[in-house]
C-alpha atoms as a PDB file:
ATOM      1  CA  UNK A   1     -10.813   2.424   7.838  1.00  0.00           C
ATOM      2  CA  UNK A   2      -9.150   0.319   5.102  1.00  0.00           C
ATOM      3  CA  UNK A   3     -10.006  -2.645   3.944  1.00  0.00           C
ATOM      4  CA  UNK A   4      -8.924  -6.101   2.544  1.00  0.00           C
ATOM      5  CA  UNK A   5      -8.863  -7.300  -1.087  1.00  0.00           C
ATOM      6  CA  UNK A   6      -9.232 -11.420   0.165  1.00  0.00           C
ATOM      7  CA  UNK A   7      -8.741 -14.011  -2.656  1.00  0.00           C
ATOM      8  CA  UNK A   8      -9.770 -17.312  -2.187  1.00  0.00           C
ATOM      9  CA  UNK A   9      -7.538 -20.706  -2.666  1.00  0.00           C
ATOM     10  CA  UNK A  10      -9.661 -23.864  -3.241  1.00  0.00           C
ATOM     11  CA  UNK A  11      -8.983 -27.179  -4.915  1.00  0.00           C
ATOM     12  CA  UNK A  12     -10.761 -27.862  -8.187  1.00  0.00           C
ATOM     13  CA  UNK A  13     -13.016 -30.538  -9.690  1.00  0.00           C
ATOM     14  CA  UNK A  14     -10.394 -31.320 -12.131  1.00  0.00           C
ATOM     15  CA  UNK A  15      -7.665 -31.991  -9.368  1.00  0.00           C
ATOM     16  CA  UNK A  16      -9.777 -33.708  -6.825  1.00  0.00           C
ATOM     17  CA  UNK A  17     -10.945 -35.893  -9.213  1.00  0.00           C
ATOM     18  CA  UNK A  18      -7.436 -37.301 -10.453  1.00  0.00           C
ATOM     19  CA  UNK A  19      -6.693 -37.514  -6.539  1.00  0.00           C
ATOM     20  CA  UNK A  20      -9.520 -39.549  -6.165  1.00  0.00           C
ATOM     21  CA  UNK A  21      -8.846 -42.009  -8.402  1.00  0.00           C
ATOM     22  CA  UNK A  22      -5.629 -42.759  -6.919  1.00  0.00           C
ATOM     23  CA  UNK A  23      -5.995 -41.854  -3.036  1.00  0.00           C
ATOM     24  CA  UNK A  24      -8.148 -43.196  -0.080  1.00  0.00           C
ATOM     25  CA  UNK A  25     -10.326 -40.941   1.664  1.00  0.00           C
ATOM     26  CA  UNK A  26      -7.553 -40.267   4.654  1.00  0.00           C
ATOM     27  CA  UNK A  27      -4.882 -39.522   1.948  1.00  0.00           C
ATOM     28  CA  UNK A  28      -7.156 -37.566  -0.122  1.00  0.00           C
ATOM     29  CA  UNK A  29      -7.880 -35.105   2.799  1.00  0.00           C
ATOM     30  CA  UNK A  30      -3.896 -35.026   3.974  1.00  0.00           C
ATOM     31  CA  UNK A  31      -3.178 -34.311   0.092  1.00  0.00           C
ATOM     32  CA  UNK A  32      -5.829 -31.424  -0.160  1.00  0.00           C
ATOM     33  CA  UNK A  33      -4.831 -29.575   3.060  1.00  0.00           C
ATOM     34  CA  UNK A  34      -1.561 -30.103   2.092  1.00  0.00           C
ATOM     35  CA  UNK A  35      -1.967 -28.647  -1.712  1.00  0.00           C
ATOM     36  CA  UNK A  36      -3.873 -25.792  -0.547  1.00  0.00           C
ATOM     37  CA  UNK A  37      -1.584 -25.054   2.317  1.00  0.00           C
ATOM     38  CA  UNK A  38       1.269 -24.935  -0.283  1.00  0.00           C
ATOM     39  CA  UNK A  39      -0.288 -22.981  -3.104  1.00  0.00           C
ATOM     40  CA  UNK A  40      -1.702 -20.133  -1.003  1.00  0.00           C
ATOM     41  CA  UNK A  41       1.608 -19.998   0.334  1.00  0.00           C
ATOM     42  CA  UNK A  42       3.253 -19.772  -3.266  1.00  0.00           C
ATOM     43  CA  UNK A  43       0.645 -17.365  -4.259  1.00  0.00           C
ATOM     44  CA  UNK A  44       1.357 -14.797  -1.621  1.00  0.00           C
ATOM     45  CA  UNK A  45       4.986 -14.675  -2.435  1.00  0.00           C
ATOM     46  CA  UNK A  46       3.906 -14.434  -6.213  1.00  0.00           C
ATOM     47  CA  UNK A  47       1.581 -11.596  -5.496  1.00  0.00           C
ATOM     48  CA  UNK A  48       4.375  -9.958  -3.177  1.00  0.00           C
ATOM     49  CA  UNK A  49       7.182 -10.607  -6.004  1.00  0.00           C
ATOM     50  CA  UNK A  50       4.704  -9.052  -8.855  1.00  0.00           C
ATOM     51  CA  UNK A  51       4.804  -5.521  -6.334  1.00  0.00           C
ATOM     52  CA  UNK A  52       8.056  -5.101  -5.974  1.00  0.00           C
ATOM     53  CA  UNK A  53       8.866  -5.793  -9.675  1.00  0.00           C
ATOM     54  CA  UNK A  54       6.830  -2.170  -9.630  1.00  0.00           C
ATOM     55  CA  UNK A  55       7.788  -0.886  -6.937  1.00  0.00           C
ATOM     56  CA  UNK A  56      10.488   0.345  -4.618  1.00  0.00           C
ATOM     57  CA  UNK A  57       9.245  -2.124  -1.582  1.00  0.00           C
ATOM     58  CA  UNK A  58      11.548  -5.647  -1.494  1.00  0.00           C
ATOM     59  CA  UNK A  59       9.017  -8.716  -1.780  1.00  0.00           C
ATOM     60  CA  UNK A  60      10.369  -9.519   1.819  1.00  0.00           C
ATOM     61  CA  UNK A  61      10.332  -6.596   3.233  1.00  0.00           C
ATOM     62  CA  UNK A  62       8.147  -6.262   6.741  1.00  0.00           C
ATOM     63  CA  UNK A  63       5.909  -4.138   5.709  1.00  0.00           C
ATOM     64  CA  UNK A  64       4.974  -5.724   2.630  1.00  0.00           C
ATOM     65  CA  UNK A  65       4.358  -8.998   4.241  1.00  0.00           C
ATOM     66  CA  UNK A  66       2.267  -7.230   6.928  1.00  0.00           C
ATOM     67  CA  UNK A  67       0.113  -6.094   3.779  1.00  0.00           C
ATOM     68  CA  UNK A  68      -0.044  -9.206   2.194  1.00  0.00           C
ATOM     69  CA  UNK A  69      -1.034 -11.885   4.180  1.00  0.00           C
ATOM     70  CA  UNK A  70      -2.011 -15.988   4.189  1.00  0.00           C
ATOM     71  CA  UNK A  71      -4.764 -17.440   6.566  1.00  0.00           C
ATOM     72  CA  UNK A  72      -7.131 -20.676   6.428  1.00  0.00           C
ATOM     73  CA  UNK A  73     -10.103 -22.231   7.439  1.00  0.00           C
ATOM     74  CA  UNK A  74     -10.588 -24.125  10.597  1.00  0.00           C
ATOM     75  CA  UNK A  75     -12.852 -26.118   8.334  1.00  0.00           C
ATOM     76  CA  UNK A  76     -11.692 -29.537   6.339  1.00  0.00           C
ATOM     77  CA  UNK A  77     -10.490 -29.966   3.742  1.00  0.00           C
ATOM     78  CA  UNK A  78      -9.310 -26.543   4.408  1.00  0.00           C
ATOM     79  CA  UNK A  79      -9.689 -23.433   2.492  1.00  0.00           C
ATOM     80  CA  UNK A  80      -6.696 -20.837   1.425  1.00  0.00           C
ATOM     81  CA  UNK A  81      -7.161 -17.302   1.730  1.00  0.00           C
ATOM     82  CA  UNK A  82      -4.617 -14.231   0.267  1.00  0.00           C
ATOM     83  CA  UNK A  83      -5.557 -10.817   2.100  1.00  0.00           C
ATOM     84  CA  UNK A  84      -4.072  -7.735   0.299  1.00  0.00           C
ATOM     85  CA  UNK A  85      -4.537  -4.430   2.958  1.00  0.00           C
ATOM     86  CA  UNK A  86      -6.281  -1.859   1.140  1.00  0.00           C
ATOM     87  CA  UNK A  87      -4.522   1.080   3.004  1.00  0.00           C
ATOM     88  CA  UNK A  88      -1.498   3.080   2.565  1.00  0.00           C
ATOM     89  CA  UNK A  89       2.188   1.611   2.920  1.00  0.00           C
ATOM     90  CA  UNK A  90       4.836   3.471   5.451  1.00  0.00           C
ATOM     91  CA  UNK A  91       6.658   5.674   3.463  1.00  0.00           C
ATOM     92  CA  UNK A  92       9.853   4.244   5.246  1.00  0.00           C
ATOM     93  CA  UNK A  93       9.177   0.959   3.137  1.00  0.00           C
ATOM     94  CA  UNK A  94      10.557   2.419   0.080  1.00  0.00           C
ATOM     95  CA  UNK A  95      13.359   4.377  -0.964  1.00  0.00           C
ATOM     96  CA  UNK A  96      13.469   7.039   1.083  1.00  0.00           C
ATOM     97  CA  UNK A  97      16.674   9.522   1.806  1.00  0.00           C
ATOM     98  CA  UNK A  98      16.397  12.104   4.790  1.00  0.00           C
ATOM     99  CA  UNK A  99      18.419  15.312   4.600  1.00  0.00           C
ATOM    100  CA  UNK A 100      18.570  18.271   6.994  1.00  0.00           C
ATOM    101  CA  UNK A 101      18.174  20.971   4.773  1.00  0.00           C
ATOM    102  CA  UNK A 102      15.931  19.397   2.457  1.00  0.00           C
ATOM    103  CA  UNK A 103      13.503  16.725   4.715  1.00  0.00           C
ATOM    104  CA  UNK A 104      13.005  13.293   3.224  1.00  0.00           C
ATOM    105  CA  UNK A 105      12.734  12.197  -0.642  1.00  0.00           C
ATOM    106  CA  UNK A 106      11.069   8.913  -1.247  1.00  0.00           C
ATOM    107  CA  UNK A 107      10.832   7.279  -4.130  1.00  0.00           C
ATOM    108  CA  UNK A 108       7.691   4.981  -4.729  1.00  0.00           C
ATOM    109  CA  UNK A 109       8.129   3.473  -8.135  1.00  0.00           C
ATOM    110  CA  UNK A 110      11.387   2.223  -9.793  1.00  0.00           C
ATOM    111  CA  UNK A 111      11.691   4.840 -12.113  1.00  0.00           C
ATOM    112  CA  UNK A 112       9.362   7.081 -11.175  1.00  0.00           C
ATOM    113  CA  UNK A 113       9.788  10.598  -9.693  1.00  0.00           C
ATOM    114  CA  UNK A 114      10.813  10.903  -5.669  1.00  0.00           C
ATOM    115  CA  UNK A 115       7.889  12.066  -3.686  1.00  0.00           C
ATOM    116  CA  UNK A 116       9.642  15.555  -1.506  1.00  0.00           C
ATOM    117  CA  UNK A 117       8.470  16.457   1.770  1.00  0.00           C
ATOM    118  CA  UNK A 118       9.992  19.513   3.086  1.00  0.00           C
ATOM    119  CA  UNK A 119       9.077  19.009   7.046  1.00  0.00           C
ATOM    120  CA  UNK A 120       9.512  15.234   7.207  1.00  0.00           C
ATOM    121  CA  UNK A 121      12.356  13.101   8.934  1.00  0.00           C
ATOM    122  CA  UNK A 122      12.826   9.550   9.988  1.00  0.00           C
ATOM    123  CA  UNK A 123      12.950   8.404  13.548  1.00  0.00           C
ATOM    124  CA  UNK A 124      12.539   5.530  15.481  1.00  0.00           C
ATOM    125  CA  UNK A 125       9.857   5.267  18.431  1.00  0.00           C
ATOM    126  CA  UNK A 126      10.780   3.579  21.797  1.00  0.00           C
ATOM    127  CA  UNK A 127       8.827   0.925  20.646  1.00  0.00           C
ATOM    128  CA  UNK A 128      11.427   0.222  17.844  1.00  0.00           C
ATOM    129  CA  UNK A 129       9.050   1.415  14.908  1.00  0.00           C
ATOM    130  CA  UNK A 130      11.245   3.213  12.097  1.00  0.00           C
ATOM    131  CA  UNK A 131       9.261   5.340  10.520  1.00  0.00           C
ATOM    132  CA  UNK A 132       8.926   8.657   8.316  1.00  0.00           C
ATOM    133  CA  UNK A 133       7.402  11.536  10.872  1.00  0.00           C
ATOM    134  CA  UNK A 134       6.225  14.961  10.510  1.00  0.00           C
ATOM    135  CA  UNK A 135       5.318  17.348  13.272  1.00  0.00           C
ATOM    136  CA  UNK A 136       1.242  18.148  13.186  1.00  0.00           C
ATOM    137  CA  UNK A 137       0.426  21.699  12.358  1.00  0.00           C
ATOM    138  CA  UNK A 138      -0.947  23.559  14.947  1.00  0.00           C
ATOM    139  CA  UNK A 139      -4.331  25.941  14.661  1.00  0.00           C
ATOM    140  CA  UNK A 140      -3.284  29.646  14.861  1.00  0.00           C
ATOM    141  CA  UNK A 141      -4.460  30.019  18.558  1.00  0.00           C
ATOM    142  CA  UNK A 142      -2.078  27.434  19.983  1.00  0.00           C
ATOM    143  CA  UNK A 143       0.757  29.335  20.447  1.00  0.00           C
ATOM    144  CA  UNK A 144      -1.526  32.405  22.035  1.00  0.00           C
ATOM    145  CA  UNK A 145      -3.675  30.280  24.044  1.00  0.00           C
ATOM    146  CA  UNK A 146      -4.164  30.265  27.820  1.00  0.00           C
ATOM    147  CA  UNK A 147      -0.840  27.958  28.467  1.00  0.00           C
ATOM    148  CA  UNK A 148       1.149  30.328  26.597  1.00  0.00           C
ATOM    149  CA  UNK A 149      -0.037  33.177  28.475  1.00  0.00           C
ATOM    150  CA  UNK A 150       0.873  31.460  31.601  1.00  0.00           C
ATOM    151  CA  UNK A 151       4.227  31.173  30.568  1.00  0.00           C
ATOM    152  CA  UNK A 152       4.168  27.277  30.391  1.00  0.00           C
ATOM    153  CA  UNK A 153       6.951  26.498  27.275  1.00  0.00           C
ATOM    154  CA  UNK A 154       5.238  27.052  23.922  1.00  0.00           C
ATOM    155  CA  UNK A 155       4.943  24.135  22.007  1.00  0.00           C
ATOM    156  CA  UNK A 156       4.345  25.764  18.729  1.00  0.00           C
ATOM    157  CA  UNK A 157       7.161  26.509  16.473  1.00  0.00           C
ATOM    158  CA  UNK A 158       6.972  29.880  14.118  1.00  0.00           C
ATOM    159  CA  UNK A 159       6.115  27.465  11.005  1.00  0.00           C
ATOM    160  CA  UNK A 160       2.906  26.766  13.019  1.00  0.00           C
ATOM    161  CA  UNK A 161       4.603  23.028  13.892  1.00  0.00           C
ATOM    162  CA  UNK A 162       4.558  21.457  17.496  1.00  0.00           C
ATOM    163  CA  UNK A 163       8.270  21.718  19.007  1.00  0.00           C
ATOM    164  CA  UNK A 164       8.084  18.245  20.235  1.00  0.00           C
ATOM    165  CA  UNK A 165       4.823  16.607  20.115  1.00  0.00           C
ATOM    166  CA  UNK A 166       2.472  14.983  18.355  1.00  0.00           C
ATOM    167  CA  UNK A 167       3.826  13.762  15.436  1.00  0.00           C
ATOM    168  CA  UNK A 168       2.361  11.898  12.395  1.00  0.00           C
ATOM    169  CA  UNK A 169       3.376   9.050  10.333  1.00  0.00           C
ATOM    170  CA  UNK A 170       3.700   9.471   6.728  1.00  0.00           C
ATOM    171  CA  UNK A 171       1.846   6.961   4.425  1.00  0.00           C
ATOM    172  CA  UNK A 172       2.534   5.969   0.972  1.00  0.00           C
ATOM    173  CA  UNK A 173       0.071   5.132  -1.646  1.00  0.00           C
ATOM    174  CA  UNK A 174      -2.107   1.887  -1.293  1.00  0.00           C
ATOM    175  CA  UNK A 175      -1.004  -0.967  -3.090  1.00  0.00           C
ATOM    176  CA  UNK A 176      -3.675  -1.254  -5.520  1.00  0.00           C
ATOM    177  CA  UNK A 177      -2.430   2.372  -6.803  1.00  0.00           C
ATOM    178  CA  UNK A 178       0.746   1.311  -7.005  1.00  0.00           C
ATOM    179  CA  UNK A 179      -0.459  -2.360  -9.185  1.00  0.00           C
ATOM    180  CA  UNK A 180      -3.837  -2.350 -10.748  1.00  0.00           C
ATOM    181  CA  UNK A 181      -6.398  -4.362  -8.726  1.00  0.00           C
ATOM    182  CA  UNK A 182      -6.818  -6.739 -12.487  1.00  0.00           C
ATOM    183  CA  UNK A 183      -3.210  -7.081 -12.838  1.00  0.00           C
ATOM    184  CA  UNK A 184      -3.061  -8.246  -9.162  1.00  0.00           C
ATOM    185  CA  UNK A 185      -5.888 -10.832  -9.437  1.00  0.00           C
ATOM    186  CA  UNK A 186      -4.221 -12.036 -12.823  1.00  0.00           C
ATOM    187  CA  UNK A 187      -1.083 -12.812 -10.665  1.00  0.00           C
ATOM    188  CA  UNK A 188      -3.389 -14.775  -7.732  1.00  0.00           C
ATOM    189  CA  UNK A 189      -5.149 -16.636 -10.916  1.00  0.00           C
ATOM    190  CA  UNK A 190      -2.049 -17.647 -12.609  1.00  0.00           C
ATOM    191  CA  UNK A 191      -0.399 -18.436  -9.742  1.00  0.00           C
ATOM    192  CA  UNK A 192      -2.718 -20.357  -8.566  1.00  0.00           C
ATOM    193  CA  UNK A 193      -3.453 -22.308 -11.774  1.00  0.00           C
ATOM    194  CA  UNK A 194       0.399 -23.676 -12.190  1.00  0.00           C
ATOM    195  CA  UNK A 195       1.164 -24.091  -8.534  1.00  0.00           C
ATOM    196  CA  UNK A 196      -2.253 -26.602  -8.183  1.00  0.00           C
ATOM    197  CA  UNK A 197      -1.430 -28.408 -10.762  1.00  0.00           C
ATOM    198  CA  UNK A 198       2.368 -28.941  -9.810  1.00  0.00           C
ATOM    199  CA  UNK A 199       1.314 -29.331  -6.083  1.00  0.00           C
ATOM    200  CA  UNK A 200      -1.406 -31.969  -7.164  1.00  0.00           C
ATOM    201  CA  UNK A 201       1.112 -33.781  -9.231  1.00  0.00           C
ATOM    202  CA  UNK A 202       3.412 -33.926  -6.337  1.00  0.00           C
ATOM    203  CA  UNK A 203       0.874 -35.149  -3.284  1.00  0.00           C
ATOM    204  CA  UNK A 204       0.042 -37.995  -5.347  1.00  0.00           C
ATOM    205  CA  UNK A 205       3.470 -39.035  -6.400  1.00  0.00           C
ATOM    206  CA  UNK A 206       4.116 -39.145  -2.570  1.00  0.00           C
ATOM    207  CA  UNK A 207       1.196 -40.830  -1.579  1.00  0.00           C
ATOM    208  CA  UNK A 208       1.396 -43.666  -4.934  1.00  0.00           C
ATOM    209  CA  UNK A 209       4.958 -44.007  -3.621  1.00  0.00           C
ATOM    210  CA  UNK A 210       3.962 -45.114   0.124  1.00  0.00           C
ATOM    211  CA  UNK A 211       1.800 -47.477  -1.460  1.00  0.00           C
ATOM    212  CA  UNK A 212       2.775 -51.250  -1.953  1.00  0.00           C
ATOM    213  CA  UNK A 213       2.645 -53.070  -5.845  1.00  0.00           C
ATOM    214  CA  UNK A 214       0.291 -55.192  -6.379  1.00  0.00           C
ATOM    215  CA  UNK A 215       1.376 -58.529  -7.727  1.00  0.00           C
ATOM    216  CA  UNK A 216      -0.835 -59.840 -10.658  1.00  0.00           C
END
């Protein structure tokens, strides 16, 4: 089973101090959540864009968003976490082009060469899932086993494919073989740097501006 790549989104000494200095304890916690919130958000578009740049997935596409996803701590001040799924994207997530004669071309990288499958087509389930299928190959003594002797309809075609069912979804790559795992966590790390500081910035030219001058 796959697994995650999970990068964690915290506040720094150097921030926390400055908002310190300027915030009460109730503000300070309302300005951390709400930096952390914000730059783990920012982060996992960054880390989506930085894909696609690569790729042949759109930063908002569905499936990429289902593969990169923000969560946080129940705890406060809260922590940010970026999950990246370690397993393979639907091949309908990038280019792909079906043909009769030919099956389905997909094209993974922007530039790169289309990926060819002979025996693949798209289709969408009941369930509304589009998705590129191919038929599962059958062992040899399907199509001469006891339910084909009985006459019951036989469900193997002379490729050695089932007629009807099941049928397999096809998987592209993973993401980190699409973008290196190091370029990936110098995106979160960069990301993360400017958006805390502009985020920090921000939260405490709200908060300064709720409070009253003080008259000498």
């Amino acid at each position: 089973m796959a697994g995650l790549f999970k990068a964690n989104i915290q506040m720094p000494d150097v921030q926390r101090r400055r908002l310190e200095d300027f915030l009460n304890p109730s503000q300070l916690m309302q300005a951390q959540n709400a930096i952390v919130h914000k730059v783990t958000k920012g982060v996992n578009v960054d880390v989506r864009r930085t894909i696609a740049e690569r790729t042949n997935i759109a930063a908002r596409s569905k499936y990429l968003t289902r593969a990169v996803k923000s969560r946080f701590s129940s705890a406060k001040p809260i922590e940010g976490f970026v999950d990246i799924y370690k397993g393979g994207i639907p091949l309908i997530a990038f280019g792909v082009k079906a043909s009769r004669t030919s099956g389905v071309t997909a094209t993974i990288l922007k530039g790169g060469p289309p990926w060819s499958l002979a025996h693949a087509f798209i289709a969408t389930m009941r369930s509304g899932h589009d998705g590129v299928f191919v038929r599962r190959r059958m062992g040899a003594g399907a199509a001469a086993g006891p339910a084909a002797r009985a006459g019951v309809k036989r469900m193997v075609t002379p490729s050695g494919f089932a007629e009807r069912t099941p049928i397999l979804e096809v998987f592209g790559p993973p993401i980190f073989k699409l973008v290196s795992e190091p370029e990936i966590k110098k995106t979160i790390e960069e990301s993360a740097k400017v958006r805390m500081q502009k985020e920090t910035e921000s939260q405490l030219s709200r908060f300064l501006k709720q409070q009253p001058i003080e008259e000498n």
